[in-house]
PDB file of N, CA and C in Angstrom:
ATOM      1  N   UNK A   1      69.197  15.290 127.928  1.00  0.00           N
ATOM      2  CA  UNK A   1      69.475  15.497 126.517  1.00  0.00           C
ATOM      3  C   UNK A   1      68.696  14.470 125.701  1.00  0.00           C
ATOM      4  N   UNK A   2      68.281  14.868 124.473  1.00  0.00           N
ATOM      5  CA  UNK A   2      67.329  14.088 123.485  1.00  0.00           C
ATOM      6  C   UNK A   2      67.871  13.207 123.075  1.00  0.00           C
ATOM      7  N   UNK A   3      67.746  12.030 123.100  1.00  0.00           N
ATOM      8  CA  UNK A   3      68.786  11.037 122.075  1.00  0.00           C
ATOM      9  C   UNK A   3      68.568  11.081 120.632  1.00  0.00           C
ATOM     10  N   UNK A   4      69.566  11.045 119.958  1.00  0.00           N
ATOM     11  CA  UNK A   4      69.432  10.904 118.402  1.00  0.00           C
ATOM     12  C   UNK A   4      69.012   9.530 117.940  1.00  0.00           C
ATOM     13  N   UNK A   5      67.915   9.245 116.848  1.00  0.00           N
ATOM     14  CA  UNK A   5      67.272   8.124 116.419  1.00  0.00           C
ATOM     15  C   UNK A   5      68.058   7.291 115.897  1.00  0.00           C
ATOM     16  N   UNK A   6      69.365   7.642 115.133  1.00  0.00           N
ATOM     17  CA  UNK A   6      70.489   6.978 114.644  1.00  0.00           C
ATOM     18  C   UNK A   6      71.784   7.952 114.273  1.00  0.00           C
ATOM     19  N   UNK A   7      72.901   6.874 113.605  1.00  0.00           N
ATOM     20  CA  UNK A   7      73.931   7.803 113.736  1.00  0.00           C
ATOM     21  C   UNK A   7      74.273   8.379 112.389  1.00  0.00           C
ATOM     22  N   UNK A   8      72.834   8.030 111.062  1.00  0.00           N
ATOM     23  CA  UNK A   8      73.053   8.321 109.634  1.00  0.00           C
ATOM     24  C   UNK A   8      71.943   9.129 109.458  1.00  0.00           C
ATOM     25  N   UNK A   9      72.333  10.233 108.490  1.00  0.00           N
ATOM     26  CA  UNK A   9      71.101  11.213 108.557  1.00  0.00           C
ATOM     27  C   UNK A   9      70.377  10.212 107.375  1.00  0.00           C
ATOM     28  N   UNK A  10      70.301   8.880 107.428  1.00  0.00           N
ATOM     29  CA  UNK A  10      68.975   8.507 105.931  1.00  0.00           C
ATOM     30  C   UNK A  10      68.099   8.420 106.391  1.00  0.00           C
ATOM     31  N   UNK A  11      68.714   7.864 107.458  1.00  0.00           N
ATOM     32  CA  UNK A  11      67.176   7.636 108.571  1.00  0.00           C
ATOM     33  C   UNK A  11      66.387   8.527 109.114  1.00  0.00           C
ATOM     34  N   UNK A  12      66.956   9.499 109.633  1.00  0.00           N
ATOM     35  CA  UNK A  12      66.526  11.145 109.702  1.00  0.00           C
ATOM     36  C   UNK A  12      65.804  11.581 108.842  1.00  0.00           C
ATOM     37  N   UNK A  13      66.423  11.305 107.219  1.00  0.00           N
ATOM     38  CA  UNK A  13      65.392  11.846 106.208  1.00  0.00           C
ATOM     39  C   UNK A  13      64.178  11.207 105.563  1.00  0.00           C
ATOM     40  N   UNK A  14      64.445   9.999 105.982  1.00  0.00           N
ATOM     41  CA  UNK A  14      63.495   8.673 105.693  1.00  0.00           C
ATOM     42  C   UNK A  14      62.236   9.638 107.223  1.00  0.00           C
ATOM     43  N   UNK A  15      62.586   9.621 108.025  1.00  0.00           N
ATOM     44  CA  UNK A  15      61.786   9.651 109.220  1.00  0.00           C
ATOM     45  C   UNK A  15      60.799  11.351 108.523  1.00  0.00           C
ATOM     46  N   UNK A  16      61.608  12.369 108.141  1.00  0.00           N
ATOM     47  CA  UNK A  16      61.237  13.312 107.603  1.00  0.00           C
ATOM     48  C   UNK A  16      60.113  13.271 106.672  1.00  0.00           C
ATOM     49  N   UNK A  17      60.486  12.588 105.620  1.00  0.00           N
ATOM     50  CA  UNK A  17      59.931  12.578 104.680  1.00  0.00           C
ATOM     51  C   UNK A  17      58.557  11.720 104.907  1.00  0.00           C
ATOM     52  N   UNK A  18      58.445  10.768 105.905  1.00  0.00           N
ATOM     53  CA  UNK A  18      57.237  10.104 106.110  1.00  0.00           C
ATOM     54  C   UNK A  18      56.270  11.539 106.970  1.00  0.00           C
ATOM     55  N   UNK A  19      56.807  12.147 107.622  1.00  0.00           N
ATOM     56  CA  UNK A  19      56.229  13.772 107.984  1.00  0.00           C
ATOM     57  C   UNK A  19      55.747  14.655 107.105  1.00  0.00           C
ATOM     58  N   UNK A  20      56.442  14.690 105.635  1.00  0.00           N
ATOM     59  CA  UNK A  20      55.923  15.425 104.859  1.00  0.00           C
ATOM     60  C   UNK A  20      56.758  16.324 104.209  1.00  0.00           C
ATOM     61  N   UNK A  21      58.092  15.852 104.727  1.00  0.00           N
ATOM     62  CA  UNK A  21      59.273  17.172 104.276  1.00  0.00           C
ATOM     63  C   UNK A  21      59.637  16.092 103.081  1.00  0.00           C
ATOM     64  N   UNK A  22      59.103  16.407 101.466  1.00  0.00           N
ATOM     65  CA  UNK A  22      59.683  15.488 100.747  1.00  0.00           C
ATOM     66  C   UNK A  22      60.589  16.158  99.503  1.00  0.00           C
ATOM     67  N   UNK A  23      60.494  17.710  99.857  1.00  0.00           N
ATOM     68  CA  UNK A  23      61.374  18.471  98.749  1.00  0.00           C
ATOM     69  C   UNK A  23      62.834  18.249  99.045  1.00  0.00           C
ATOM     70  N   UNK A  24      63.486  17.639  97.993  1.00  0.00           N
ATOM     71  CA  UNK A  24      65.007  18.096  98.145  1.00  0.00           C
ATOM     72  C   UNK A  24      65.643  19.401  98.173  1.00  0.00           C
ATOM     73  N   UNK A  25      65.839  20.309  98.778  1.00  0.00           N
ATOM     74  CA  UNK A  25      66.953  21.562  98.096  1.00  0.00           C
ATOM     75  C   UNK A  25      68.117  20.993  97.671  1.00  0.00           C
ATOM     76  N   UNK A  26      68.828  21.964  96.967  1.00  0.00           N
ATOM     77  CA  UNK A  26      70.153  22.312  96.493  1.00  0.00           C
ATOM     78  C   UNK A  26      70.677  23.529  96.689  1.00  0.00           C
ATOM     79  N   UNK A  27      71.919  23.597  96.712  1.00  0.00           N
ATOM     80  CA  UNK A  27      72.630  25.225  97.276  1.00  0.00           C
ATOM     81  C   UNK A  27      73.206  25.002  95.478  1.00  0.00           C
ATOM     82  N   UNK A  28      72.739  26.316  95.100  1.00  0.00           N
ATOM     83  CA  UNK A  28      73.602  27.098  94.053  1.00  0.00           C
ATOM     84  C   UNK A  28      72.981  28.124  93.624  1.00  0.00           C
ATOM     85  N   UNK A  29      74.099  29.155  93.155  1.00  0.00           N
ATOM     86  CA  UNK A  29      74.124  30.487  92.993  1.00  0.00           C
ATOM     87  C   UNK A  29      73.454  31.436  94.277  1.00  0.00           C
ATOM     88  N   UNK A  30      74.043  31.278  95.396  1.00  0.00           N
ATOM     89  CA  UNK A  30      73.374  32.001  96.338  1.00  0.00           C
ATOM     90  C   UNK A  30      72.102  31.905  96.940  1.00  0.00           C
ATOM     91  N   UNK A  31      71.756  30.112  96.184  1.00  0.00           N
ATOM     92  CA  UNK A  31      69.924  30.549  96.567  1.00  0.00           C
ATOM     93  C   UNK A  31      69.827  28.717  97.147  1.00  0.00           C
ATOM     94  N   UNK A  32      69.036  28.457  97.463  1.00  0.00           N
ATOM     95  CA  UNK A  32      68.610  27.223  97.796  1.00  0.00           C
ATOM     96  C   UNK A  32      67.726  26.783  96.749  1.00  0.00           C
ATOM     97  N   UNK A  33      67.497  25.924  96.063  1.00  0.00           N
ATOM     98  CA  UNK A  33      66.650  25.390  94.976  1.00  0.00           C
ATOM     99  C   UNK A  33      66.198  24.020  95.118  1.00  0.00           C
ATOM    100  N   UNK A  34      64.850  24.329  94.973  1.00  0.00           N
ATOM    101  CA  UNK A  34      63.979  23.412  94.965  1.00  0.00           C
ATOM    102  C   UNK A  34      64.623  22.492  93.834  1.00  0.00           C
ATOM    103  N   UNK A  35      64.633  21.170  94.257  1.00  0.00           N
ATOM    104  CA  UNK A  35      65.082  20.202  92.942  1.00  0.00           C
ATOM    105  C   UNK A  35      63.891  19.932  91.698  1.00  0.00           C
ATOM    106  N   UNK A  36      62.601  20.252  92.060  1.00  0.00           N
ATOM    107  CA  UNK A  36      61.605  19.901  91.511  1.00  0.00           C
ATOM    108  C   UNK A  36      60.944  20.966  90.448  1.00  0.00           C
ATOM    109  N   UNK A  37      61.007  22.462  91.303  1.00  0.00           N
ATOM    110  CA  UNK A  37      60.491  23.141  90.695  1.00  0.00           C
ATOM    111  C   UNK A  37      61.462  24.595  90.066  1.00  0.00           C
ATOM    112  N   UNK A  38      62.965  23.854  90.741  1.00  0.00           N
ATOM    113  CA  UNK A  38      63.619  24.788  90.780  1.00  0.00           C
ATOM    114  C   UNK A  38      63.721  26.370  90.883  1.00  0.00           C
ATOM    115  N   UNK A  39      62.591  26.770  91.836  1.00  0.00           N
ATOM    116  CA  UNK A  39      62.829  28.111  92.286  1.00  0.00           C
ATOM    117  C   UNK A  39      63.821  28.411  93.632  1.00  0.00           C
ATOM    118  N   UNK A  40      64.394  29.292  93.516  1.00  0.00           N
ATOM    119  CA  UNK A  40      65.611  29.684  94.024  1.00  0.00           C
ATOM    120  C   UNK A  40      65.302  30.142  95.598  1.00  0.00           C
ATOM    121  N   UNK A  41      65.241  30.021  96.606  1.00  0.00           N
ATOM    122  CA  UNK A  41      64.730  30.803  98.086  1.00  0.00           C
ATOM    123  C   UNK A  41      65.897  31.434  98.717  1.00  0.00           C
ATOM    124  N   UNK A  42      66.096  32.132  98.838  1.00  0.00           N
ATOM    125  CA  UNK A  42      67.199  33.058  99.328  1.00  0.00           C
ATOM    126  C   UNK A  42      66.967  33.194 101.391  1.00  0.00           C
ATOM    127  N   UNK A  43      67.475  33.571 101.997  1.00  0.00           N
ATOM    128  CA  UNK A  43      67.627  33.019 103.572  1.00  0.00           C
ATOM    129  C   UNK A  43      66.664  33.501 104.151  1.00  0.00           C
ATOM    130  N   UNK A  44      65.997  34.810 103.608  1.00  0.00           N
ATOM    131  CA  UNK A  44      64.873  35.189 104.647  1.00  0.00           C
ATOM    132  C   UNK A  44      63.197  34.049 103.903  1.00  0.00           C
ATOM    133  N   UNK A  45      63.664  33.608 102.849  1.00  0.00           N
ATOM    134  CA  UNK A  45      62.389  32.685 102.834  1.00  0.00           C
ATOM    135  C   UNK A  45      62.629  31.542 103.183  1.00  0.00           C
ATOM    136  N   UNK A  46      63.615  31.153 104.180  1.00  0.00           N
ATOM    137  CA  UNK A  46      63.966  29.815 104.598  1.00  0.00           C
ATOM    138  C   UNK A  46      63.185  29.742 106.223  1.00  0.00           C
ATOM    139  N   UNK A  47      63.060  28.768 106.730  1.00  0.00           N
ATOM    140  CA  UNK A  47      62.907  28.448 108.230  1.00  0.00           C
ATOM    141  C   UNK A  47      63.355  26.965 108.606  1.00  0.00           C
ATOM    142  N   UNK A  48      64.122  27.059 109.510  1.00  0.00           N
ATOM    143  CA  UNK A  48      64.933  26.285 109.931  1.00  0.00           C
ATOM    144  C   UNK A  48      64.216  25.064 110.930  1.00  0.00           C
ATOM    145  N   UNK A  49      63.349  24.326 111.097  1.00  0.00           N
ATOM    146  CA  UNK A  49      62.360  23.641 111.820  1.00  0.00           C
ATOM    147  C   UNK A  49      63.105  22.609 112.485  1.00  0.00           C
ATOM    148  N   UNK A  50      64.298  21.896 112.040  1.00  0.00           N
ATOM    149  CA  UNK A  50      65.117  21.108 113.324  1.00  0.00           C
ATOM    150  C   UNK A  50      66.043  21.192 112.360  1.00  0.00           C
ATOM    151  N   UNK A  51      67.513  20.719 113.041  1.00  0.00           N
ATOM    152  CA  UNK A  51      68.805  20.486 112.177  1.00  0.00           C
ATOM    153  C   UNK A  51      69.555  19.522 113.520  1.00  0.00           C
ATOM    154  N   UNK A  52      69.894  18.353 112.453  1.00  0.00           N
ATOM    155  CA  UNK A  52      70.765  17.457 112.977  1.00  0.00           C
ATOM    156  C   UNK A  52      72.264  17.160 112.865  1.00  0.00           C
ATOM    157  N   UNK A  53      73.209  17.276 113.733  1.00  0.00           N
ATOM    158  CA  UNK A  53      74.413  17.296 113.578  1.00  0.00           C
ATOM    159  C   UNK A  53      75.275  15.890 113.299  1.00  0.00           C
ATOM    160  N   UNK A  54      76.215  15.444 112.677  1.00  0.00           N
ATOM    161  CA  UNK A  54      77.086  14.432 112.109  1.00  0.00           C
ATOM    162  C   UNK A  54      78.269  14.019 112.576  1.00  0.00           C
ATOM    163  N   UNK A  55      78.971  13.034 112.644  1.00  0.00           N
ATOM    164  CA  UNK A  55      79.923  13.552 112.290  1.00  0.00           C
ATOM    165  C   UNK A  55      80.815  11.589 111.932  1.00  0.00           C
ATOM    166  N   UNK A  56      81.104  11.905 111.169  1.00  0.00           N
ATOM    167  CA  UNK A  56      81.677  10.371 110.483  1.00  0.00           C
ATOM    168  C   UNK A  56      82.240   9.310 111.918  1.00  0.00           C
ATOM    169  N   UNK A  57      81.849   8.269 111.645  1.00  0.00           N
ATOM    170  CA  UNK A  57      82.111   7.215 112.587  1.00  0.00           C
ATOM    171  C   UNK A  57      83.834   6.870 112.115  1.00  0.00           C
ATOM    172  N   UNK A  58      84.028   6.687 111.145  1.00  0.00           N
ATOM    173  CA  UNK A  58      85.755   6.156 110.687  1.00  0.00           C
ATOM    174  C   UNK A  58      86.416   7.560 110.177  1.00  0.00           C
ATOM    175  N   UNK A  59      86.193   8.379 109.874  1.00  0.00           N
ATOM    176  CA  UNK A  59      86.247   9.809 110.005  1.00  0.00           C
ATOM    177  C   UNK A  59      85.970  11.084 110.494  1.00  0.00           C
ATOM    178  N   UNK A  60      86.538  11.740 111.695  1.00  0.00           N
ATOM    179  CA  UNK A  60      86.083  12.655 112.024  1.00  0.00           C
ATOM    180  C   UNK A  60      85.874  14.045 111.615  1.00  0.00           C
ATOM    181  N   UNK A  61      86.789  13.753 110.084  1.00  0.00           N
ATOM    182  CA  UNK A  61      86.529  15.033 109.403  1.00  0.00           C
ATOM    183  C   UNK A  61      84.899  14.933 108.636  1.00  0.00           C
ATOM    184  N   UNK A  62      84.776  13.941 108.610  1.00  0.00           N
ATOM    185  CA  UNK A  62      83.360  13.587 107.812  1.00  0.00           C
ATOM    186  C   UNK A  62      82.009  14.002 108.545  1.00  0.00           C
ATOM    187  N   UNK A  63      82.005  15.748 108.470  1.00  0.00           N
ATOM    188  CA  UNK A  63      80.731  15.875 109.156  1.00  0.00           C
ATOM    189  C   UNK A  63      79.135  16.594 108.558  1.00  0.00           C
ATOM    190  N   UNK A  64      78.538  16.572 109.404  1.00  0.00           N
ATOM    191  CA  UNK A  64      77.387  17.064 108.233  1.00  0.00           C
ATOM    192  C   UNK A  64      76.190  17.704 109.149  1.00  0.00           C
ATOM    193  N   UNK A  65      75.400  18.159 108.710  1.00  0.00           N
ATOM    194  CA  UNK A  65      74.072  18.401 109.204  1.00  0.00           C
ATOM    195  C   UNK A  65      73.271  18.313 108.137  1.00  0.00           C
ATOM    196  N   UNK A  66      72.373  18.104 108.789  1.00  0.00           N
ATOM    197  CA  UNK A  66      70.500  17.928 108.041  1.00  0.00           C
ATOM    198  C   UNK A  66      69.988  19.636 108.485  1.00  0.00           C
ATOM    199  N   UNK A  67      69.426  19.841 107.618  1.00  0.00           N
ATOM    200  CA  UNK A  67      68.239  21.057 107.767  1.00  0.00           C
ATOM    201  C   UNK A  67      66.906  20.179 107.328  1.00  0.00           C
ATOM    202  N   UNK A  68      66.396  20.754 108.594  1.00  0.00           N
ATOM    203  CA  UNK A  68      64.995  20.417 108.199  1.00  0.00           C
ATOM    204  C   UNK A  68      64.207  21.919 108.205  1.00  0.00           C
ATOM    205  N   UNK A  69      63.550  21.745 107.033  1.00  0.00           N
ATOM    206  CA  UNK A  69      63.042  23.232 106.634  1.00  0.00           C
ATOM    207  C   UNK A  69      62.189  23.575 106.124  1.00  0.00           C
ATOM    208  N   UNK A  70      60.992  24.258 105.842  1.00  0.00           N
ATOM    209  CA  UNK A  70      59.992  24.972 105.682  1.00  0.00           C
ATOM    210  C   UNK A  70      60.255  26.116 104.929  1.00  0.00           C
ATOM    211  N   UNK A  71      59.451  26.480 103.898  1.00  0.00           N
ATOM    212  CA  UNK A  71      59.949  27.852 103.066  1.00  0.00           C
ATOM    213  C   UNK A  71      58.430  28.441 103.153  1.00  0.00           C
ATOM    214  N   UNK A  72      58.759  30.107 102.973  1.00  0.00           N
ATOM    215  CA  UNK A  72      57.784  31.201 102.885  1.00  0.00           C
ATOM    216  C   UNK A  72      56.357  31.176 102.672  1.00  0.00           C
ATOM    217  N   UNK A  73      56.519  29.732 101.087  1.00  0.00           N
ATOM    218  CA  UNK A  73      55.439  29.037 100.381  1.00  0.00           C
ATOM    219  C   UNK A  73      55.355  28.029 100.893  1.00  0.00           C
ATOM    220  N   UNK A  74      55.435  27.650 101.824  1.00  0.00           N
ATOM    221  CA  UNK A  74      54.833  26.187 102.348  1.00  0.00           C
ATOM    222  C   UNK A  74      55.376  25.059 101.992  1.00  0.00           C
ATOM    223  N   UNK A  75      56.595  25.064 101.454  1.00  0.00           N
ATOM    224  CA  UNK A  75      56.637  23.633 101.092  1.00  0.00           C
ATOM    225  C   UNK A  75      57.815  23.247 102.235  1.00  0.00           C
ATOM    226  N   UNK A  76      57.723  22.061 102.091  1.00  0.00           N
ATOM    227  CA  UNK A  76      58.678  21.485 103.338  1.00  0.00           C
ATOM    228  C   UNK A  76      59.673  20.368 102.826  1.00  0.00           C
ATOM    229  N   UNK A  77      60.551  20.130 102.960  1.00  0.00           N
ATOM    230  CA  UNK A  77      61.798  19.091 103.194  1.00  0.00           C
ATOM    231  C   UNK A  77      63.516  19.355 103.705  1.00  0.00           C
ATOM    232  N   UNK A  78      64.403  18.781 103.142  1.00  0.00           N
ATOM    233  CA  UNK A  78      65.563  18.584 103.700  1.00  0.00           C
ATOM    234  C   UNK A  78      66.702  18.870 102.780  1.00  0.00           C
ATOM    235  N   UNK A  79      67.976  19.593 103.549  1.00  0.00           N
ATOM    236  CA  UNK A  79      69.340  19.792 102.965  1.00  0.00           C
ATOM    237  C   UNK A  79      70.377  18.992 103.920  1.00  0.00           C
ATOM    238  N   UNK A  80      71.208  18.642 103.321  1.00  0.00           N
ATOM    239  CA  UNK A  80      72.276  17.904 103.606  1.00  0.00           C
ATOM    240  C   UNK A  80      73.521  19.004 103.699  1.00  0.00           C
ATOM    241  N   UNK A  81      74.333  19.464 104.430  1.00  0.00           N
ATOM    242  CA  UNK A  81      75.338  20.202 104.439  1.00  0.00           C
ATOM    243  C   UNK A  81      76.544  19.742 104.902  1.00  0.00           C
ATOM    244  N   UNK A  82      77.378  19.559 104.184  1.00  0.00           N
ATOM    245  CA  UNK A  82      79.008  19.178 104.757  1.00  0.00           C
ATOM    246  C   UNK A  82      79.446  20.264 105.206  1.00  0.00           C
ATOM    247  N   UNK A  83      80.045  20.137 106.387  1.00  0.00           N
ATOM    248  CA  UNK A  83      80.888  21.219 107.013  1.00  0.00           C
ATOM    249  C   UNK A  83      82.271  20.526 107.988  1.00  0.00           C
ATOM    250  N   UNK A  84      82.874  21.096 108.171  1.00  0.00           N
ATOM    251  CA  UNK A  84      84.454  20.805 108.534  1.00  0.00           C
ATOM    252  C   UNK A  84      85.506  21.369 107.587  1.00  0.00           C
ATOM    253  N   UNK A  85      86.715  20.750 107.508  1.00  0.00           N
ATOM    254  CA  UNK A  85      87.349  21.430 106.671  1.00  0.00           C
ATOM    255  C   UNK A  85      87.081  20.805 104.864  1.00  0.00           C
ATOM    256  N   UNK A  86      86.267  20.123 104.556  1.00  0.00           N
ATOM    257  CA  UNK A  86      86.226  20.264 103.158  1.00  0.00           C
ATOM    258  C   UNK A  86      84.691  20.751 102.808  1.00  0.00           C
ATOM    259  N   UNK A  87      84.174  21.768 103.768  1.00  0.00           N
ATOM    260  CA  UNK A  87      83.204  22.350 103.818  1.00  0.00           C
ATOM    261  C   UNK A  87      83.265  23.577 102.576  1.00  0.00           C
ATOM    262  N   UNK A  88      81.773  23.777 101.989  1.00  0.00           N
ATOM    263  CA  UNK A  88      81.316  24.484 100.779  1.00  0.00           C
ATOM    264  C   UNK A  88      81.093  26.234 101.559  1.00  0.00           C
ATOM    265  N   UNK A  89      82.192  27.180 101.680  1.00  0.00           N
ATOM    266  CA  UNK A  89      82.149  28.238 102.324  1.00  0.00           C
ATOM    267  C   UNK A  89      80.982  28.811 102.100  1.00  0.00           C
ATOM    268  N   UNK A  90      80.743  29.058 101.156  1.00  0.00           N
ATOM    269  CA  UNK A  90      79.843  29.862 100.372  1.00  0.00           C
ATOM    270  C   UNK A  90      77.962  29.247 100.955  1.00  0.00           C
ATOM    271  N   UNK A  91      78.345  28.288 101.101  1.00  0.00           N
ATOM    272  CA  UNK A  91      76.457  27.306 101.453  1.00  0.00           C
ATOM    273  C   UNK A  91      76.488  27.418 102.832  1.00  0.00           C
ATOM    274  N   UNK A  92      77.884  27.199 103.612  1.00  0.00           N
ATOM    275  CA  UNK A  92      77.861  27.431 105.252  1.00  0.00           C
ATOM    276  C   UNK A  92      77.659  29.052 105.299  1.00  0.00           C
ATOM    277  N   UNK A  93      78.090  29.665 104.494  1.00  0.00           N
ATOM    278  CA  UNK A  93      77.286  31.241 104.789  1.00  0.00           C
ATOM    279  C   UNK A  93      76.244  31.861 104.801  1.00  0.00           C
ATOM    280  N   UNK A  94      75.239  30.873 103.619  1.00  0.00           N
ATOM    281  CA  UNK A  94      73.991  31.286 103.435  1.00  0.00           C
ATOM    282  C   UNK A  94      72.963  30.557 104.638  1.00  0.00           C
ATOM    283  N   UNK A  95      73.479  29.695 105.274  1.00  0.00           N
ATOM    284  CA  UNK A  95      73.171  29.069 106.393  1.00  0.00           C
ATOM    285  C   UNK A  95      73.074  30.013 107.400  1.00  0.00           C
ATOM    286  N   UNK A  96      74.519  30.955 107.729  1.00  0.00           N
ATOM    287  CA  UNK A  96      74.290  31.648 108.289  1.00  0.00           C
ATOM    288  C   UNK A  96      73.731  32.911 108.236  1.00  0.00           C
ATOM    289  N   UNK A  97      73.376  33.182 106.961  1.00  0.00           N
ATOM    290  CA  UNK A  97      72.516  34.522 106.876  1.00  0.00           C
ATOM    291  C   UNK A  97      71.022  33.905 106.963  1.00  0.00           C
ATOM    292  N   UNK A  98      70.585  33.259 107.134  1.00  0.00           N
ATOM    293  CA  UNK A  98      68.707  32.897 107.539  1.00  0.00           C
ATOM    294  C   UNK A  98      69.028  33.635 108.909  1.00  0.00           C
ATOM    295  N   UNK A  99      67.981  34.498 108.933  1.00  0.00           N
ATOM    296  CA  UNK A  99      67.852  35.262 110.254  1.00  0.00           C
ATOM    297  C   UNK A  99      67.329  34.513 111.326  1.00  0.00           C
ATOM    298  N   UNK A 100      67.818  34.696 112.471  1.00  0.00           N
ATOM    299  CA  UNK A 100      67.970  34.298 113.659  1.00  0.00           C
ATOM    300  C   UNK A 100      66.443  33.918 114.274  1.00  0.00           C
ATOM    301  N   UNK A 101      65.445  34.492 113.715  1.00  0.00           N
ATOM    302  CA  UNK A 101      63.724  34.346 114.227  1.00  0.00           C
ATOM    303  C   UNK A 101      63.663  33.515 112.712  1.00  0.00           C
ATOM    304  N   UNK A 102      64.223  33.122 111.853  1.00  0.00           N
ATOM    305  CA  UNK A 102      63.517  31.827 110.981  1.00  0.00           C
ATOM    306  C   UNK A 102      63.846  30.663 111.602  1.00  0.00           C
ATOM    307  N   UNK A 103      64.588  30.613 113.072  1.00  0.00           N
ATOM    308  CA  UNK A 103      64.679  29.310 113.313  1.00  0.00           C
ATOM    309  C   UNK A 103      63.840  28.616 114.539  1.00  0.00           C
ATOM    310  N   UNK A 104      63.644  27.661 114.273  1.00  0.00           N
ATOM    311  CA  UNK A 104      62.509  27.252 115.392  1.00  0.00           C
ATOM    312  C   UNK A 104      62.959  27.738 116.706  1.00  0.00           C
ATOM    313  N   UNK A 105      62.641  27.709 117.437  1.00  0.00           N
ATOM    314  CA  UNK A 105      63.178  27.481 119.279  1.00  0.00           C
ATOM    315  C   UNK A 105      63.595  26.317 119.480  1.00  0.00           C
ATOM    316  N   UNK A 106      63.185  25.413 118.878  1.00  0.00           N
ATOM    317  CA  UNK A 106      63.756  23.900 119.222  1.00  0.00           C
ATOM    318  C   UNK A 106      64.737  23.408 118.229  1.00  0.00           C
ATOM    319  N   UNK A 107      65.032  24.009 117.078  1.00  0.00           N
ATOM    320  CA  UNK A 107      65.659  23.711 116.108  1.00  0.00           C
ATOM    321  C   UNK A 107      66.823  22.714 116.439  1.00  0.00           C
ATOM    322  N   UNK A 108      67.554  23.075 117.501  1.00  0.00           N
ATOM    323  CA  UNK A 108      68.812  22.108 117.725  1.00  0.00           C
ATOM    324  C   UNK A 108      68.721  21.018 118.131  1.00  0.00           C
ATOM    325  N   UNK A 109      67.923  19.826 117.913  1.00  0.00           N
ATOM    326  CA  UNK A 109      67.760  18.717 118.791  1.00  0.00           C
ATOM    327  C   UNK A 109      68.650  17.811 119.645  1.00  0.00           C
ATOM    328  N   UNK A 110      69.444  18.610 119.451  1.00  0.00           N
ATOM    329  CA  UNK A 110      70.904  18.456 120.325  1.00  0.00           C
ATOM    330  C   UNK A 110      70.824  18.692 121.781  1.00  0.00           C
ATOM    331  N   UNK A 111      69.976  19.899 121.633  1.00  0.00           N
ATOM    332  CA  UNK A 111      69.822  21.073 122.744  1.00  0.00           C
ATOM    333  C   UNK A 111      68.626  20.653 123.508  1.00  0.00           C
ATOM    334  N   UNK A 112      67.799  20.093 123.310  1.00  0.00           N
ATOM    335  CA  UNK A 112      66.440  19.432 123.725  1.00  0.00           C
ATOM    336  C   UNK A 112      66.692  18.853 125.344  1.00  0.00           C
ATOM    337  N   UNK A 113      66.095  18.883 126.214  1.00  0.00           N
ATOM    338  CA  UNK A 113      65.984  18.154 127.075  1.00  0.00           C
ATOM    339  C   UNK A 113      64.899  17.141 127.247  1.00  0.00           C
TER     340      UNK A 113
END
């Protein structure tokens, strides 16, 4: 199994962003939005390129994942997603509607050997 680089996704996104993933998204109104240029990408223009899992050191409800992601148009960076029970239903759904071939093969670095 792959070891994780640390146990805070800043570092994850710090590590990202020196790669080139420097767009923030945002989840609202059904769409993912660019913070910059604010156009909206809906799940089939998403691709899922790794996602890292969380989960609070003094809280175990405190969990999260990173998307690391790629859109239709080329641009690349990172979402932050809370999930557990004070999870955003509606953003964990659109998560799950990106179709199943937008996600890497390696996407889970969990899963890595």
């Amino acid at each position: 199994m792959k070891k994780e680089l640390s146990k805070h996704e800043i570092d994850y996104i710090k590590k990202y962003q020196d790669e080139g993933y420097t767009v923030n998204y945002l989840f609202q109104n059904d769409c993912l939005i660019d913070s910059e240029t604010k156009y909206g990408y809906k799940p089939d223009e998403i691709f899922i390129v790794a996602h890292h899992r969380y989960e609070g050191m003094s809280d175990p409800d405190d969990m999260s994942i990173l998307y690391v992601i790629e859109t239709s148009d080329q641009k690349k960076g990172t979402h932050l997603l809370g999930y557990g029970p004070t999870a955003d239903l509606e953003e964990a759904e659109f998560f799950k509607d990106i179709p199943e071939e937008n996600y890497s093969k390696n996407a889970d670095v969990n899963e890595l050997t």
